[in-house]
C-alpha atoms as a PDB file:
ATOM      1  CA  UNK A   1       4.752  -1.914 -26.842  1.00  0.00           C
ATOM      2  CA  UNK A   2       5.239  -3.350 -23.281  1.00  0.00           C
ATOM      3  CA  UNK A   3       3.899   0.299 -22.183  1.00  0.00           C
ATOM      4  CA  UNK A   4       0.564   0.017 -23.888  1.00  0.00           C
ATOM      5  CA  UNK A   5       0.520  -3.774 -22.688  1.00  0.00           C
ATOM      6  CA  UNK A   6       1.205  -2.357 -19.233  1.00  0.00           C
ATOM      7  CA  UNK A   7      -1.981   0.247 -19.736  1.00  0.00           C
ATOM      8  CA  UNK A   8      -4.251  -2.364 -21.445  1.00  0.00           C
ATOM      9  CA  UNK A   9      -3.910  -5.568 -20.148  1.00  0.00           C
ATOM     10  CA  UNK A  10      -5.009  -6.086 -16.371  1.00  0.00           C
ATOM     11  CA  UNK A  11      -4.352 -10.063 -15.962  1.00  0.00           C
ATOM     12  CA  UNK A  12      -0.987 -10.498 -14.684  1.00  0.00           C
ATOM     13  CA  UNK A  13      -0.296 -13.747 -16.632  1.00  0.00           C
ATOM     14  CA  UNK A  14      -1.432 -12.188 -20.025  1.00  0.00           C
ATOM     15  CA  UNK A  15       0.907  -8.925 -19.479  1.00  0.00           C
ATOM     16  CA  UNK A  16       3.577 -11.362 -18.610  1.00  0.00           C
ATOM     17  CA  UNK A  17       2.531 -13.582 -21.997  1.00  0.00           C
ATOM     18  CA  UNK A  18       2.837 -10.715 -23.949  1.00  0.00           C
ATOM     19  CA  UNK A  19       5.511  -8.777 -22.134  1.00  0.00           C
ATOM     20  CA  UNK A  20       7.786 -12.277 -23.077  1.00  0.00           C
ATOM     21  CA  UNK A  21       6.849 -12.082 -26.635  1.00  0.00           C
ATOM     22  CA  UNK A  22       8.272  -8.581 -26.793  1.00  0.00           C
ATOM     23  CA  UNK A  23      11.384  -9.686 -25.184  1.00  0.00           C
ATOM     24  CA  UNK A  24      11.723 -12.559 -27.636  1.00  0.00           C
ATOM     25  CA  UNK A  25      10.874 -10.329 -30.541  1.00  0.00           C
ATOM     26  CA  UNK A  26      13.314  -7.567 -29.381  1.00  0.00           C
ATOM     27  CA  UNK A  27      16.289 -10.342 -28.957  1.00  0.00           C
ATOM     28  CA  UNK A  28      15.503 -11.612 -32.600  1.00  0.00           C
ATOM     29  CA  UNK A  29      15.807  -8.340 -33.897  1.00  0.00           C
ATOM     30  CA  UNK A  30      18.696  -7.475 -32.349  1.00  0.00           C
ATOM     31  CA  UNK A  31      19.811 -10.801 -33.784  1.00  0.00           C
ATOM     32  CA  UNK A  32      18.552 -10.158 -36.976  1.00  0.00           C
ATOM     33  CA  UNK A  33      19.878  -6.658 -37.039  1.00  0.00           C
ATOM     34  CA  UNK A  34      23.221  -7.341 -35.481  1.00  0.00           C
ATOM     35  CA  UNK A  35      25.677  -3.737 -35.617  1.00  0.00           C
ATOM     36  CA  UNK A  36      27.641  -4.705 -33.180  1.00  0.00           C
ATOM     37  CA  UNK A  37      28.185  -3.358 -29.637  1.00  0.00           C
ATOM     38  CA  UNK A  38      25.749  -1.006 -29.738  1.00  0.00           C
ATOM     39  CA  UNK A  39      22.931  -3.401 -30.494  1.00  0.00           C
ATOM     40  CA  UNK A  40      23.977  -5.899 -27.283  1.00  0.00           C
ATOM     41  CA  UNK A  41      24.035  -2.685 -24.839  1.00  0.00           C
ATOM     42  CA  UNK A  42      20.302  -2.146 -26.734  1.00  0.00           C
ATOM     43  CA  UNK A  43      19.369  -5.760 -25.892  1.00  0.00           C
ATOM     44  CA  UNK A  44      21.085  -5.354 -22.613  1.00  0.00           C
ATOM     45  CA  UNK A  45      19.145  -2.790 -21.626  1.00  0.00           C
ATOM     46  CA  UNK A  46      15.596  -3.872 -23.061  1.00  0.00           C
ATOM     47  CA  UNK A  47      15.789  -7.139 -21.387  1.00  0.00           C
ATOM     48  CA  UNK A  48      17.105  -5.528 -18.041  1.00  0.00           C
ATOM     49  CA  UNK A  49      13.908  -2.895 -18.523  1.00  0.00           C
ATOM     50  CA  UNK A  50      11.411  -5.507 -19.382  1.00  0.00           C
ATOM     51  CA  UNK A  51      12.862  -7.500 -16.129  1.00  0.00           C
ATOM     52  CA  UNK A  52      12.362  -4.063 -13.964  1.00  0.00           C
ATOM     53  CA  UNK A  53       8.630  -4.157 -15.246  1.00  0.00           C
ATOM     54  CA  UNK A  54       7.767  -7.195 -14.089  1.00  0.00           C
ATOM     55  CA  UNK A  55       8.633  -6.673 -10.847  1.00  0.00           C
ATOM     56  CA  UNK A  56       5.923  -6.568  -8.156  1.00  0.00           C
ATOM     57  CA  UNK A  57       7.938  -4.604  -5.798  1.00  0.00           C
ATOM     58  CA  UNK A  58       8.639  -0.460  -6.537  1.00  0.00           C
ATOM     59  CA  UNK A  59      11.860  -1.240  -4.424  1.00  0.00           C
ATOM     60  CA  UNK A  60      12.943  -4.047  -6.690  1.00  0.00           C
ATOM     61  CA  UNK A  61      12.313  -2.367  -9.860  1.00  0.00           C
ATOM     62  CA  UNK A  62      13.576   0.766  -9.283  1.00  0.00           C
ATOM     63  CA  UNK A  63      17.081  -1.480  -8.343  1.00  0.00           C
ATOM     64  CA  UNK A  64      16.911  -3.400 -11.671  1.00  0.00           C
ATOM     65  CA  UNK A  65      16.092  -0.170 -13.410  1.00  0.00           C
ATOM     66  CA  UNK A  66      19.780   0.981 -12.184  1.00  0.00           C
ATOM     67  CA  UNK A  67      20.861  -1.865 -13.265  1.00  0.00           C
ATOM     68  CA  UNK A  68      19.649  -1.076 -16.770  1.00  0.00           C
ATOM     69  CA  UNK A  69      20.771   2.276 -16.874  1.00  0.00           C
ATOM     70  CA  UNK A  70      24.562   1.255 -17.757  1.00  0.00           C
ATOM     71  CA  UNK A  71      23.852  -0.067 -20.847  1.00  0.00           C
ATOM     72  CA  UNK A  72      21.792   2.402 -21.802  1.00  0.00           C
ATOM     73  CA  UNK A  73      23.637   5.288 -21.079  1.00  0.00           C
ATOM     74  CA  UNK A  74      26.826   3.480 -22.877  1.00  0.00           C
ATOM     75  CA  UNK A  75      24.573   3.276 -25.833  1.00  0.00           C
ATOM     76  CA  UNK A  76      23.119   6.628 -25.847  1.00  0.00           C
ATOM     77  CA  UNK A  77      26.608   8.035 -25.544  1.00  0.00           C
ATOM     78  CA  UNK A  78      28.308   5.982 -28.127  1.00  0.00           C
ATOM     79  CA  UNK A  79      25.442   6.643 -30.317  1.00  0.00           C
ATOM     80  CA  UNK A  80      25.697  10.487 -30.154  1.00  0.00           C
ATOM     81  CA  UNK A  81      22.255  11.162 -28.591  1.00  0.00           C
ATOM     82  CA  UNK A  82      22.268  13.762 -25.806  1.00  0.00           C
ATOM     83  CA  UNK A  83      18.586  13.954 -25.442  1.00  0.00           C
ATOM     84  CA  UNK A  84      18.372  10.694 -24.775  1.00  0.00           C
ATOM     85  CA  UNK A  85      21.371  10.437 -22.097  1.00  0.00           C
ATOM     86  CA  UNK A  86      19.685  13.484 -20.214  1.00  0.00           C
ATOM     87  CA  UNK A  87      16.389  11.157 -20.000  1.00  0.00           C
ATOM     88  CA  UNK A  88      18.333   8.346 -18.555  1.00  0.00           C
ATOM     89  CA  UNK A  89      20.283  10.497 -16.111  1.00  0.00           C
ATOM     90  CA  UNK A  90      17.139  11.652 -15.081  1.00  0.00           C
ATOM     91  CA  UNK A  91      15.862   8.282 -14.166  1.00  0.00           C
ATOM     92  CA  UNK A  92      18.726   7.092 -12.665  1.00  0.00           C
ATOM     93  CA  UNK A  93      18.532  10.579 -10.704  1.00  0.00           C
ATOM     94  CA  UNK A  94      14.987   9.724  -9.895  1.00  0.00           C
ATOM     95  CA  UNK A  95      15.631   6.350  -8.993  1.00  0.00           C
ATOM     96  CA  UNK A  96      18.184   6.869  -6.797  1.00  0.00           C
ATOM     97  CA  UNK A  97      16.129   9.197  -5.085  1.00  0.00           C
ATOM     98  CA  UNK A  98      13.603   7.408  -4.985  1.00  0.00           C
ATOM     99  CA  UNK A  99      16.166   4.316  -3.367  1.00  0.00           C
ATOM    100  CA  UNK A 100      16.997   6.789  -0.626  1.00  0.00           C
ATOM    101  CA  UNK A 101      13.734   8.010   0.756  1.00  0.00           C
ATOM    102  CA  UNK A 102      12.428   4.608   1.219  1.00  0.00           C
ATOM    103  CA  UNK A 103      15.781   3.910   2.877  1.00  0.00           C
ATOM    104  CA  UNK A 104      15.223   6.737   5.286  1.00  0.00           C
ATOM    105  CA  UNK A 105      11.552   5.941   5.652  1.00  0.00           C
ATOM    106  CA  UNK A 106      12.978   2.136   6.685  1.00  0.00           C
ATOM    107  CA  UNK A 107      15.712   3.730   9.222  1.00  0.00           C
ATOM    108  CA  UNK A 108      13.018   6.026  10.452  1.00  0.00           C
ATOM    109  CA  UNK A 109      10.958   2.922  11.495  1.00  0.00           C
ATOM    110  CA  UNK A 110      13.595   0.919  12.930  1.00  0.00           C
ATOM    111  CA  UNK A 111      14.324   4.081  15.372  1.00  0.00           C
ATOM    112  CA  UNK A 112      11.009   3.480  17.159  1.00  0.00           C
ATOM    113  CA  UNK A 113       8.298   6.417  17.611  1.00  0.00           C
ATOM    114  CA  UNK A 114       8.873   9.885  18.937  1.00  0.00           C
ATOM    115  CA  UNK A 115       6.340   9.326  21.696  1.00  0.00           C
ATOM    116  CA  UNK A 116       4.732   6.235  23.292  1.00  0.00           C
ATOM    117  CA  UNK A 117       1.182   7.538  22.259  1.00  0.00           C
ATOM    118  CA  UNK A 118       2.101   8.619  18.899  1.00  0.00           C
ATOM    119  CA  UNK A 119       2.211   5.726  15.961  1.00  0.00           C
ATOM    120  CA  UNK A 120       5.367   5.972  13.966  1.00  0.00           C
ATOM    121  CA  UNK A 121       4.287   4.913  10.368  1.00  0.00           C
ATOM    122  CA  UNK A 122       1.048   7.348  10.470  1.00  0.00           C
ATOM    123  CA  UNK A 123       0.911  10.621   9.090  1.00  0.00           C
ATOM    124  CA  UNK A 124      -0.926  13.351  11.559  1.00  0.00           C
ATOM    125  CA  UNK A 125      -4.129  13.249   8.986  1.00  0.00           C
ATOM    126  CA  UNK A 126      -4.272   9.138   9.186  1.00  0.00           C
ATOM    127  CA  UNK A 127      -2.993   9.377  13.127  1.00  0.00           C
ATOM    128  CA  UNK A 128      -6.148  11.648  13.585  1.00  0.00           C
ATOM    129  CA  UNK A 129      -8.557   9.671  11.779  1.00  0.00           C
ATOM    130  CA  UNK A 130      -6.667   6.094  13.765  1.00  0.00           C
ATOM    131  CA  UNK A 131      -7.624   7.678  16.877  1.00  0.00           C
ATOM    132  CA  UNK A 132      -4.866  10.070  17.608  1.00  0.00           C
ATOM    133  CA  UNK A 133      -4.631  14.040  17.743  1.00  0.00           C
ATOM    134  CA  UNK A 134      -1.617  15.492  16.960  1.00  0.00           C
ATOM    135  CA  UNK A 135      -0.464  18.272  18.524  1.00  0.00           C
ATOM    136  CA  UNK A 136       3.029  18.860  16.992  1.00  0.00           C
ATOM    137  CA  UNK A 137       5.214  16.721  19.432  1.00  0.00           C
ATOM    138  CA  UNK A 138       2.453  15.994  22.091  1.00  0.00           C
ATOM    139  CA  UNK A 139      -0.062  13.257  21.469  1.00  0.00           C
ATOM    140  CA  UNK A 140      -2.964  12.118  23.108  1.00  0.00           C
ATOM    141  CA  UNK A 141      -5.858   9.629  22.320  1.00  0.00           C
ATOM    142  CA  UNK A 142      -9.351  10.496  20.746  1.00  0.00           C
ATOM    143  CA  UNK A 143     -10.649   9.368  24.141  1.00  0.00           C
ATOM    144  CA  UNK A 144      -8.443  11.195  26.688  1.00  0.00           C
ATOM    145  CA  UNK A 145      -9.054  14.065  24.603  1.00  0.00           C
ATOM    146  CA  UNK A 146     -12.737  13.497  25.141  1.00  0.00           C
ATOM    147  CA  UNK A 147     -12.761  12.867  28.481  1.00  0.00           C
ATOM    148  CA  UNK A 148     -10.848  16.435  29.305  1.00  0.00           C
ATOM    149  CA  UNK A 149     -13.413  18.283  27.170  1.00  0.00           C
ATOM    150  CA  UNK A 150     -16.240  16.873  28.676  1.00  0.00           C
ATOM    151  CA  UNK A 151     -15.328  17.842  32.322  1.00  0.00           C
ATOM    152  CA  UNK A 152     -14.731  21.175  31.288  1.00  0.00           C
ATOM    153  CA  UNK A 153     -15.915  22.479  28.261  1.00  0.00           C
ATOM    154  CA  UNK A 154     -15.745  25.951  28.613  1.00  0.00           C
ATOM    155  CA  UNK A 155     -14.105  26.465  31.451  1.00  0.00           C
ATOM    156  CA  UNK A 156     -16.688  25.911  33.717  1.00  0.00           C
ATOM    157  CA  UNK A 157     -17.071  22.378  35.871  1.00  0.00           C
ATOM    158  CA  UNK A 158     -19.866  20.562  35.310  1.00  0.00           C
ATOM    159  CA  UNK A 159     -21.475  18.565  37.762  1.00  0.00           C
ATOM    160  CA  UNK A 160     -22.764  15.118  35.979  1.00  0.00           C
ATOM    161  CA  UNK A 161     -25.810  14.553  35.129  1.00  0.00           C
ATOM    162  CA  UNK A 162     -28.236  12.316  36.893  1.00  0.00           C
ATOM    163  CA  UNK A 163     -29.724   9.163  35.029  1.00  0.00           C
ATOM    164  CA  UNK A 164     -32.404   9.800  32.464  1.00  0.00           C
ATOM    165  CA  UNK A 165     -31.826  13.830  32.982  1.00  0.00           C
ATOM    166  CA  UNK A 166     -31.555  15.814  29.249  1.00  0.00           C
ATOM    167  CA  UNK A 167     -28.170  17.705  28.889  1.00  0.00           C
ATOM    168  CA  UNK A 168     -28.035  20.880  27.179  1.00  0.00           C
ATOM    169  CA  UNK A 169     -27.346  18.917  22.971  1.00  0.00           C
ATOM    170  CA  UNK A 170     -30.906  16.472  24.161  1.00  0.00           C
ATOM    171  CA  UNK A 171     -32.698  19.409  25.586  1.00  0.00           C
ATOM    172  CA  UNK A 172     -32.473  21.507  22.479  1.00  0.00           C
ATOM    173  CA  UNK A 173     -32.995  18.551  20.083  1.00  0.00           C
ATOM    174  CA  UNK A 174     -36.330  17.604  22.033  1.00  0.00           C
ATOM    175  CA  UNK A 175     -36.992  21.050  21.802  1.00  0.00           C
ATOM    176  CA  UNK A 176     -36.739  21.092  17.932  1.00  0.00           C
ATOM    177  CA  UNK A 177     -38.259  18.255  17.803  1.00  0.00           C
ATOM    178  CA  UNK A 178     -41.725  20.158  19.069  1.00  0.00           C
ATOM    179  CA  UNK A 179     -41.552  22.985  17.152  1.00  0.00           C
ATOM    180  CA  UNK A 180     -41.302  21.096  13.977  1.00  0.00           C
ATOM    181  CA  UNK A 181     -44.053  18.931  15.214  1.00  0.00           C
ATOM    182  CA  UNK A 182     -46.558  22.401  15.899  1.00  0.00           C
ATOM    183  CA  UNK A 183     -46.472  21.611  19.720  1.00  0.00           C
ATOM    184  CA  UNK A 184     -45.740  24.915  21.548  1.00  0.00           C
END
């Protein structure tokens, strides 16, 4: 249920409406349905997943998703069900995972970059697009790298050009420019 609400529903206060009346439902069924232990680790667990769902922050819920994986690996194993115990070792596998990568990510940061020139949270595509070429550990600025092509782009040295004089891209557009026009 709270997984098609999740899907369907787009206002956060309506999921959250709804979402609530699930929990209440599934606590007065468990209530209703009382077999001991094994339905408070099953209530245990519900509430702690519905509380991971609601949370706004992946961080957050992956943490209260651990802390929702006791209970429901207590009640998969008391109940017999091994497929069901692999699934949750798998997300608490994948969670913890997940938990340590954004740790690193967060230590990574805190080091500083690897080079003045070179932004720390980019990857080499986004540094690239921000203004940066990579070049493994060596970075320098769009601009700078401009600047060095332009002075010698294929080896040879340029001298510059004087004011309102066509370089070699102007002179062959104005000379497309004419032959598509039918001037010779």
């Amino acid at each position: 249920m709270q997984l098609t609400v999740a899907l369907v529903v787009r206002d956060r206060v309506a999921k959250l409406a709804l979402d609530g009346a699930t929990l209440l439902a599934l606590l007065l069924l468990t209530v209703a349905t009382w077999h001991g232990i094994l339905s408070g680790l099953a209530a245990c667990g519900g509430a702690s997943s519905f509380i991971a769902r609601t949370q706004r922050s992946t961080t957050r819920m992956k943490i209260v998703f651990l802390v929702a994986a006791p209970f429901w690996l207590a009640h998969n194993l008391l109940i017999g069900a091994p497929f069901a115990l692999a699934v949750d070792l798998v997300s608490v596998a994948g969670n913890l995972l997940g938990l340590f990568a954004f740790w690193k990510r967060e230590q990574r940061q805190a080091d500083g970059p690897r080079s003045l020139s070179y932004p720390a949270r980019l990857s080499p595509r986004h540094a690239f697009r921000s203004g940066h070429l990579s070049l493994g550990k060596l970075a320098i600025s769009r601009a700078r790298y401009r600047e060095s092509r332009s002075s010698h782009d294929t080896g040879n040295i340029r001298a510059p050009t004087p004011a309102g004089a066509f370089d070699s891209s102007s002179r062959r557009k104005a000379e497309l420019e004419r032959a598509t026009a039918g001037e010779p």
